[in-house]
Protein backbone atom coordinates (compact mmCIF):
# COMPACT_ATOMS: atom_id res chain seq x y z
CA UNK A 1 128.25 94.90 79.16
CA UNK A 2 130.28 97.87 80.28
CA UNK A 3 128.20 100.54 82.80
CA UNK A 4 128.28 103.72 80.97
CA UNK A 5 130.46 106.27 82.42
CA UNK A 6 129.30 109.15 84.66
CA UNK A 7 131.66 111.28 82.87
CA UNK A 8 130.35 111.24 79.58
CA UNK A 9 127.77 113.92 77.97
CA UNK A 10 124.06 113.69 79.64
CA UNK A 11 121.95 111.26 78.83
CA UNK A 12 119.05 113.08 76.87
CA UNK A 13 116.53 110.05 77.65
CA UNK A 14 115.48 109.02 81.07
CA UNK A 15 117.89 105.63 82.60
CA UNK A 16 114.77 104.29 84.15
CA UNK A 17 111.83 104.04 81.22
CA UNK A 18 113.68 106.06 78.54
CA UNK A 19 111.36 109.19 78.28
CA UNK A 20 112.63 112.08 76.85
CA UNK A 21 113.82 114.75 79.60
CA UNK A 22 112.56 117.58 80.76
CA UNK A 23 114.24 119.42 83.07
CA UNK A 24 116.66 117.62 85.75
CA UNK A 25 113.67 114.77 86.56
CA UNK A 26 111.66 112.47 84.32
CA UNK A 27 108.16 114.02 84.34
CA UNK A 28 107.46 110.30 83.63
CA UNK A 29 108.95 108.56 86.39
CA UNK A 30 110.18 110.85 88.69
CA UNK A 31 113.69 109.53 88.37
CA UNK A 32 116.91 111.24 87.87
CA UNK A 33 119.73 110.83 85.94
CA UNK A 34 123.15 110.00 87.35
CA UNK A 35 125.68 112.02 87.91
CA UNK A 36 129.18 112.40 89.33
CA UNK A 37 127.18 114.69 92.18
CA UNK A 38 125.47 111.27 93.37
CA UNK A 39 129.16 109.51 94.15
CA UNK A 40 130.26 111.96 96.38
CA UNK A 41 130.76 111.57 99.74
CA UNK A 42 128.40 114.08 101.13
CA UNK A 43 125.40 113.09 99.15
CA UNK A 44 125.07 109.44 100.09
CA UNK A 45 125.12 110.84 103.39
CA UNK A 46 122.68 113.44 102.58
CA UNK A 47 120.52 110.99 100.43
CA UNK A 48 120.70 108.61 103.08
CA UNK A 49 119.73 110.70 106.27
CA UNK A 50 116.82 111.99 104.12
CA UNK A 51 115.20 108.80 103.35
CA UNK A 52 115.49 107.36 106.72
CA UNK A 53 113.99 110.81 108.52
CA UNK A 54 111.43 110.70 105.68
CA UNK A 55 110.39 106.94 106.15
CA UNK A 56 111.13 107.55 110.09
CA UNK A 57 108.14 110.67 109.84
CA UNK A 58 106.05 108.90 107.78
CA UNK A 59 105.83 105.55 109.62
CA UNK A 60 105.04 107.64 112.95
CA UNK A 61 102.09 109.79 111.16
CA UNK A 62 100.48 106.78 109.86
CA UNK A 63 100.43 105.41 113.48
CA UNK A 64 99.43 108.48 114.57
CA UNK A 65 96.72 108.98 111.94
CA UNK A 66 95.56 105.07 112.67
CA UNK A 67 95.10 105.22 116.23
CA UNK A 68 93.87 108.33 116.81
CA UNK A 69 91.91 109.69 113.76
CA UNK A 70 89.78 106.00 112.93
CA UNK A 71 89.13 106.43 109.18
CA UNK A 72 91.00 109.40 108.59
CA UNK A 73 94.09 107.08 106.59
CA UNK A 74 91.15 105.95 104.29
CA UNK A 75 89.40 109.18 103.80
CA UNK A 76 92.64 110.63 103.03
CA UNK A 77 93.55 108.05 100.76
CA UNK A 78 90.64 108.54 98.22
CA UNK A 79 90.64 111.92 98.93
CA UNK A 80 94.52 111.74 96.74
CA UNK A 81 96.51 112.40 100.19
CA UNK A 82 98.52 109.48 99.97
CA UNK A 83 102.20 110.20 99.66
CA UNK A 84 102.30 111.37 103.34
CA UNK A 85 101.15 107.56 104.89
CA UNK A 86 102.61 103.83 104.56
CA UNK A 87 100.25 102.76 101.94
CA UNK A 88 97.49 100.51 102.93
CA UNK A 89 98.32 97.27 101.97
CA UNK A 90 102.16 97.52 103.61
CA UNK A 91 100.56 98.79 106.66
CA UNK A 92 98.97 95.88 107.30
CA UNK A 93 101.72 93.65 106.35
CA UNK A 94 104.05 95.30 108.63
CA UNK A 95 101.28 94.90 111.43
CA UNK A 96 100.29 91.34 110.57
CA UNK A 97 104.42 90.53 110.40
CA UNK A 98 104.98 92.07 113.71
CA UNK A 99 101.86 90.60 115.28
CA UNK A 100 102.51 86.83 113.87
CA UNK A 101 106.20 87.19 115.36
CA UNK A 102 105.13 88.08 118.64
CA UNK A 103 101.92 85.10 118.96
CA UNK A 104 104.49 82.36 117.57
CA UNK A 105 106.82 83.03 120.62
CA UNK A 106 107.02 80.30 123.42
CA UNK A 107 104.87 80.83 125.92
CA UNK A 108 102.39 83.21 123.83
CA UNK A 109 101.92 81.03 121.11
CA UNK A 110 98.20 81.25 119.36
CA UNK A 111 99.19 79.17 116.52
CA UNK A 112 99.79 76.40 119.06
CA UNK A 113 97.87 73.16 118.85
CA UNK A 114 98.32 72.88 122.75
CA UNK A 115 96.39 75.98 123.31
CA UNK A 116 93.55 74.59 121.23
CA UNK A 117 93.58 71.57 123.34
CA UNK A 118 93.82 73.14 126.71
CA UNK A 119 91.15 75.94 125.97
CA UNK A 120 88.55 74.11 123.90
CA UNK A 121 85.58 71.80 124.75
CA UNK A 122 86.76 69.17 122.31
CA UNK A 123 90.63 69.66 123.12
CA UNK A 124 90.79 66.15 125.10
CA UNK A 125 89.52 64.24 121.96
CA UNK A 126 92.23 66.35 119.88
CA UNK A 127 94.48 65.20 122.27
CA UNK A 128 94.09 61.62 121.89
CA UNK A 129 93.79 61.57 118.10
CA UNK A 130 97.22 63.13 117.89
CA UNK A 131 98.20 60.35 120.64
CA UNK A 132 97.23 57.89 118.15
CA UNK A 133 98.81 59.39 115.12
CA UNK A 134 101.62 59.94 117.08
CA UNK A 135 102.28 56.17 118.62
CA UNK A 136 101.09 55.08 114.56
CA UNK A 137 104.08 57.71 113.09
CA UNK A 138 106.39 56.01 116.13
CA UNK A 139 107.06 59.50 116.80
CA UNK A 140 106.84 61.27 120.31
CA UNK A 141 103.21 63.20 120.23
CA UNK A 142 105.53 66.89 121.22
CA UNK A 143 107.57 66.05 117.69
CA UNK A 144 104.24 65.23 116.32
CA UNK A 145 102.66 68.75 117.31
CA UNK A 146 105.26 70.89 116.71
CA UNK A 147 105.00 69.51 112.82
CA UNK A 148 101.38 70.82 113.29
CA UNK A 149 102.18 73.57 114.84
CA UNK A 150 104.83 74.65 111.58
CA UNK A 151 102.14 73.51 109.46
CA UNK A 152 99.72 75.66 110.93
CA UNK A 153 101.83 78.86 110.90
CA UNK A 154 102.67 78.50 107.30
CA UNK A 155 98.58 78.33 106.66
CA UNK A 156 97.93 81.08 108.40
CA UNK A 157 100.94 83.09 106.97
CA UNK A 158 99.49 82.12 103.80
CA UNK A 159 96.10 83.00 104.08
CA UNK A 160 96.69 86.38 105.80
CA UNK A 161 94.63 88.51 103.25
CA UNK A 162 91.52 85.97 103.95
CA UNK A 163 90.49 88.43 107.03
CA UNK A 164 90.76 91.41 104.70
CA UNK A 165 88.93 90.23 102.03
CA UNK A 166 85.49 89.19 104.15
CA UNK A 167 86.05 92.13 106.63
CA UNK A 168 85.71 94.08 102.89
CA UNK A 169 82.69 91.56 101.89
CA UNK A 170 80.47 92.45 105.15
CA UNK A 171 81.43 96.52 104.46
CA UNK A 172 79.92 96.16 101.31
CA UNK A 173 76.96 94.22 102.56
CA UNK A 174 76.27 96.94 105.07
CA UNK A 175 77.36 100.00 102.42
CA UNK A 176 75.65 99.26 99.05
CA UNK A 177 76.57 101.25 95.95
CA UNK A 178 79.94 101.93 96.74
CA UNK A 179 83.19 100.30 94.99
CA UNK A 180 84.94 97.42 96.17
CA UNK A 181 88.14 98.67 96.65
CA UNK A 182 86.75 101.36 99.07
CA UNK A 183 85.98 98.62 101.30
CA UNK A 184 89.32 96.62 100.84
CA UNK A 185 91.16 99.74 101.75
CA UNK A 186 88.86 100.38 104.99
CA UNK A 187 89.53 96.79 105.79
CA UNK A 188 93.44 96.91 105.44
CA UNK A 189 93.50 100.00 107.82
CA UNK A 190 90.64 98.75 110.39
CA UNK A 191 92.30 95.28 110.66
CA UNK A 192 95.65 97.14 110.54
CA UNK A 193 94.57 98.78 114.11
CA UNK A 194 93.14 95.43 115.59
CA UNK A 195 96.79 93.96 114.56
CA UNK A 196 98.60 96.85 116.42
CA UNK A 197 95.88 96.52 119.56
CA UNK A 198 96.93 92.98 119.37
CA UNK A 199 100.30 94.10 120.05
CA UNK A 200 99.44 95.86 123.45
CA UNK A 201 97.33 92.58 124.62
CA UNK A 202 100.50 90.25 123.96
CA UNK A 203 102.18 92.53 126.67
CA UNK A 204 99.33 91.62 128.66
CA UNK A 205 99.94 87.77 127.82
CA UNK A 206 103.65 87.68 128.17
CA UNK A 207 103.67 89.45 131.96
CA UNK A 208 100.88 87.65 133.26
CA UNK A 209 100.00 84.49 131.09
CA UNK A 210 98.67 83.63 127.76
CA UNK A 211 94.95 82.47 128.45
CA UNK A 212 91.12 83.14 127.88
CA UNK A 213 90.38 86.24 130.02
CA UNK A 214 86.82 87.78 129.81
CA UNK A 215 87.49 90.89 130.68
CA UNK A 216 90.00 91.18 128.35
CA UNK A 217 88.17 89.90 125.51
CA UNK A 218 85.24 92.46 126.57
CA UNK A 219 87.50 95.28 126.22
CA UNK A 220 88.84 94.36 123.17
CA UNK A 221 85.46 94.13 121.97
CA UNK A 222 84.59 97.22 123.19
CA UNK A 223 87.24 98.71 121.62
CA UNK A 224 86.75 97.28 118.44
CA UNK A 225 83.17 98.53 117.79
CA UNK A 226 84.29 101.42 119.38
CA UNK A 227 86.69 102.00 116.35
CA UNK A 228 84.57 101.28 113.75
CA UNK A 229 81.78 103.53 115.07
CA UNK A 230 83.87 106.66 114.84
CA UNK A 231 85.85 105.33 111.93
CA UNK A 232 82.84 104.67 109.48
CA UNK A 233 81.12 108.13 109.43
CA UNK A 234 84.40 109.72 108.12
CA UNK A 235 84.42 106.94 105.29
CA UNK A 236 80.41 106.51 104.28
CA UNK A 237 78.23 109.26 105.60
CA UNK A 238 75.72 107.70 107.81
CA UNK A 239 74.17 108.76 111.03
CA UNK A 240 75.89 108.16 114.31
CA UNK A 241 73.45 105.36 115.50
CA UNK A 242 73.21 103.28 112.36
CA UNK A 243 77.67 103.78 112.28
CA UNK A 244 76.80 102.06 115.61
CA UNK A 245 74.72 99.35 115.23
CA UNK A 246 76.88 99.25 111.64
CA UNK A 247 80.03 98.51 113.94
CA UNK A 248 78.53 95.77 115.91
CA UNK A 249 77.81 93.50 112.85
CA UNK A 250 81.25 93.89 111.29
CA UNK A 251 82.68 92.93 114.54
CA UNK A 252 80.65 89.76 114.66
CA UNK A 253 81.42 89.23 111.08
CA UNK A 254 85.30 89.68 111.78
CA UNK A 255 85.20 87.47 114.42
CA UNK A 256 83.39 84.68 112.87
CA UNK A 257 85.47 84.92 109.43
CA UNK A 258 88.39 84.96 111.84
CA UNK A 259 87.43 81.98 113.72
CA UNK A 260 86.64 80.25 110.12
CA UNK A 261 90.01 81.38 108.88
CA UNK A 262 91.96 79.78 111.63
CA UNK A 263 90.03 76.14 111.92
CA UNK A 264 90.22 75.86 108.19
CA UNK A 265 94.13 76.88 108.51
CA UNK A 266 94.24 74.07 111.25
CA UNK A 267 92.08 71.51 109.76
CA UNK A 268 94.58 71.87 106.60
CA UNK A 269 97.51 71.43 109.16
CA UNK A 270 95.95 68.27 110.64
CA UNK A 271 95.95 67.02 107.26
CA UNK A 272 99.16 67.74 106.21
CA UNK A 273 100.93 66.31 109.43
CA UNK A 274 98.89 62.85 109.78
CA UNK A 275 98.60 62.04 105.76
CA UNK A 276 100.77 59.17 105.13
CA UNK A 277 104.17 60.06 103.56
């Protein structure tokens, strides 16, 4: 099929969904039909520098916005003030992307069956299973746990929303009578800003070690009900001290759906790496 020509007489129906026009843009669509304006030189250039400034400003006003305003992106969201933000769900993509690249790295691994071993209670019987299943595969136990380990990161990659959704499950059993999607988009921003504090604590990990630290898990606790307590008044109108004690049960609730979301990833790994081929 031969691409119509930009020199013939204007298309009277819109390229994209084929609305009538009305005026230069589709009142449908937004879109715009081509032109021999759009091959010059000068526009691509044009076009180009304007949607890399206007992605450029709108990336740095939703981090902005994020860390600094807690629950302004959602209030701003419902209130139909969303063109000027990364939507919701990308946001926390982007953060979850850039978060999962930096914990997979060697050295700061999370996803990393040896941490598990070195850091839990029951990491020396781990450790001999995996010995076993190892000498029984007649494969050396490091080859063995880095199948795990891929295994593991491909759960995990796959269940990334799981954190969303029960974050959004224990908003709406603290906030009654309001819609579920409220709470899905509070959770994709909230979980959005642990992601991007996660960011600053790998810094921590990769100058001076990835381990347990207890003050550094009581200051990301801190900050984390700390966030929520300023966040949820601008989101569902409550009083400061019930936002408070509000903020301490969805932290425990994150962290326990957290901790179930990454031993069910790893049991599933297990599985997967020692079932007989």
């Amino acid at each position: 099929m031969t691409a119509p020509s930009l020199h013939q007489p204007k298309v009277l129906n819109c390229p994209e969904c084929n609305t009538p026009l009305i005026g230069k843009y589709c009142h449908e669509c937004g879109e715009k039909p081509p032109d021999a304006h759009d091959l010059t030189v000068k526009h691509f250039i044009q076009h180009g520098l304007h949607e890399f400034t206007h992605l450029d400003s709108k990336i740095f006003r939703t981090l902005r916005t994020l860390i600094f305003s807690p629950g302004r992106l959602t209030a701003d969201y419902f209130a139909g003030r969303k063109n000027r933000y990364v939507l919701p769900l990308r946001l926390f993509l982007v953060m979850f992307a850039l978060n999962f690249f930096l914990y997979t790295r060697p050295g700061v691994a999370l996803y990393d069956v040896r941490f598990i071993i070195s850091a839990s209670p029951q990491g020396k019987v781990l450790d001999h299973r995996l010995e076993q299943a190892a000498a029984k595969k007649q494969i050396a136990k490091d080859a063995l746990i880095e199948q795990l380990n891929e295994h593991w990161q491909h759960n995990v990659s796959f269940f990334q929303l799981g954190d969303v959704f029960f974050f959004a499950v224990f908003l709406a059993a603290v906030n009654w009578r309001r819609y579920f999607v409220e709470h899905l988009v509070f959770a994709l921003h909230t979980l959005s800003f642990f992601l991007l504090f996660g960011v600053l604590i790998w810094i921590y990990y990769w100058r001076y070690g990835f381990g347990l630290s207890l003050p550094l898990v009581m200051i990301s606790v801190a900050a984390f009900v700390g966030y929520i307590w300023f966040a949820l008044p601008k989101v569902y109108p409550t009083l400061r001290w019930i936002a408070f004690l509000k903020a301490i049960l969805l932290v425990v609730g994150m962290e326990l759906s957290r901790a179930f979301v990454l031993s069910i990833t790893m049991i599933l790994a297990i599985v997967q790496t020692l079932r007989k081929h």
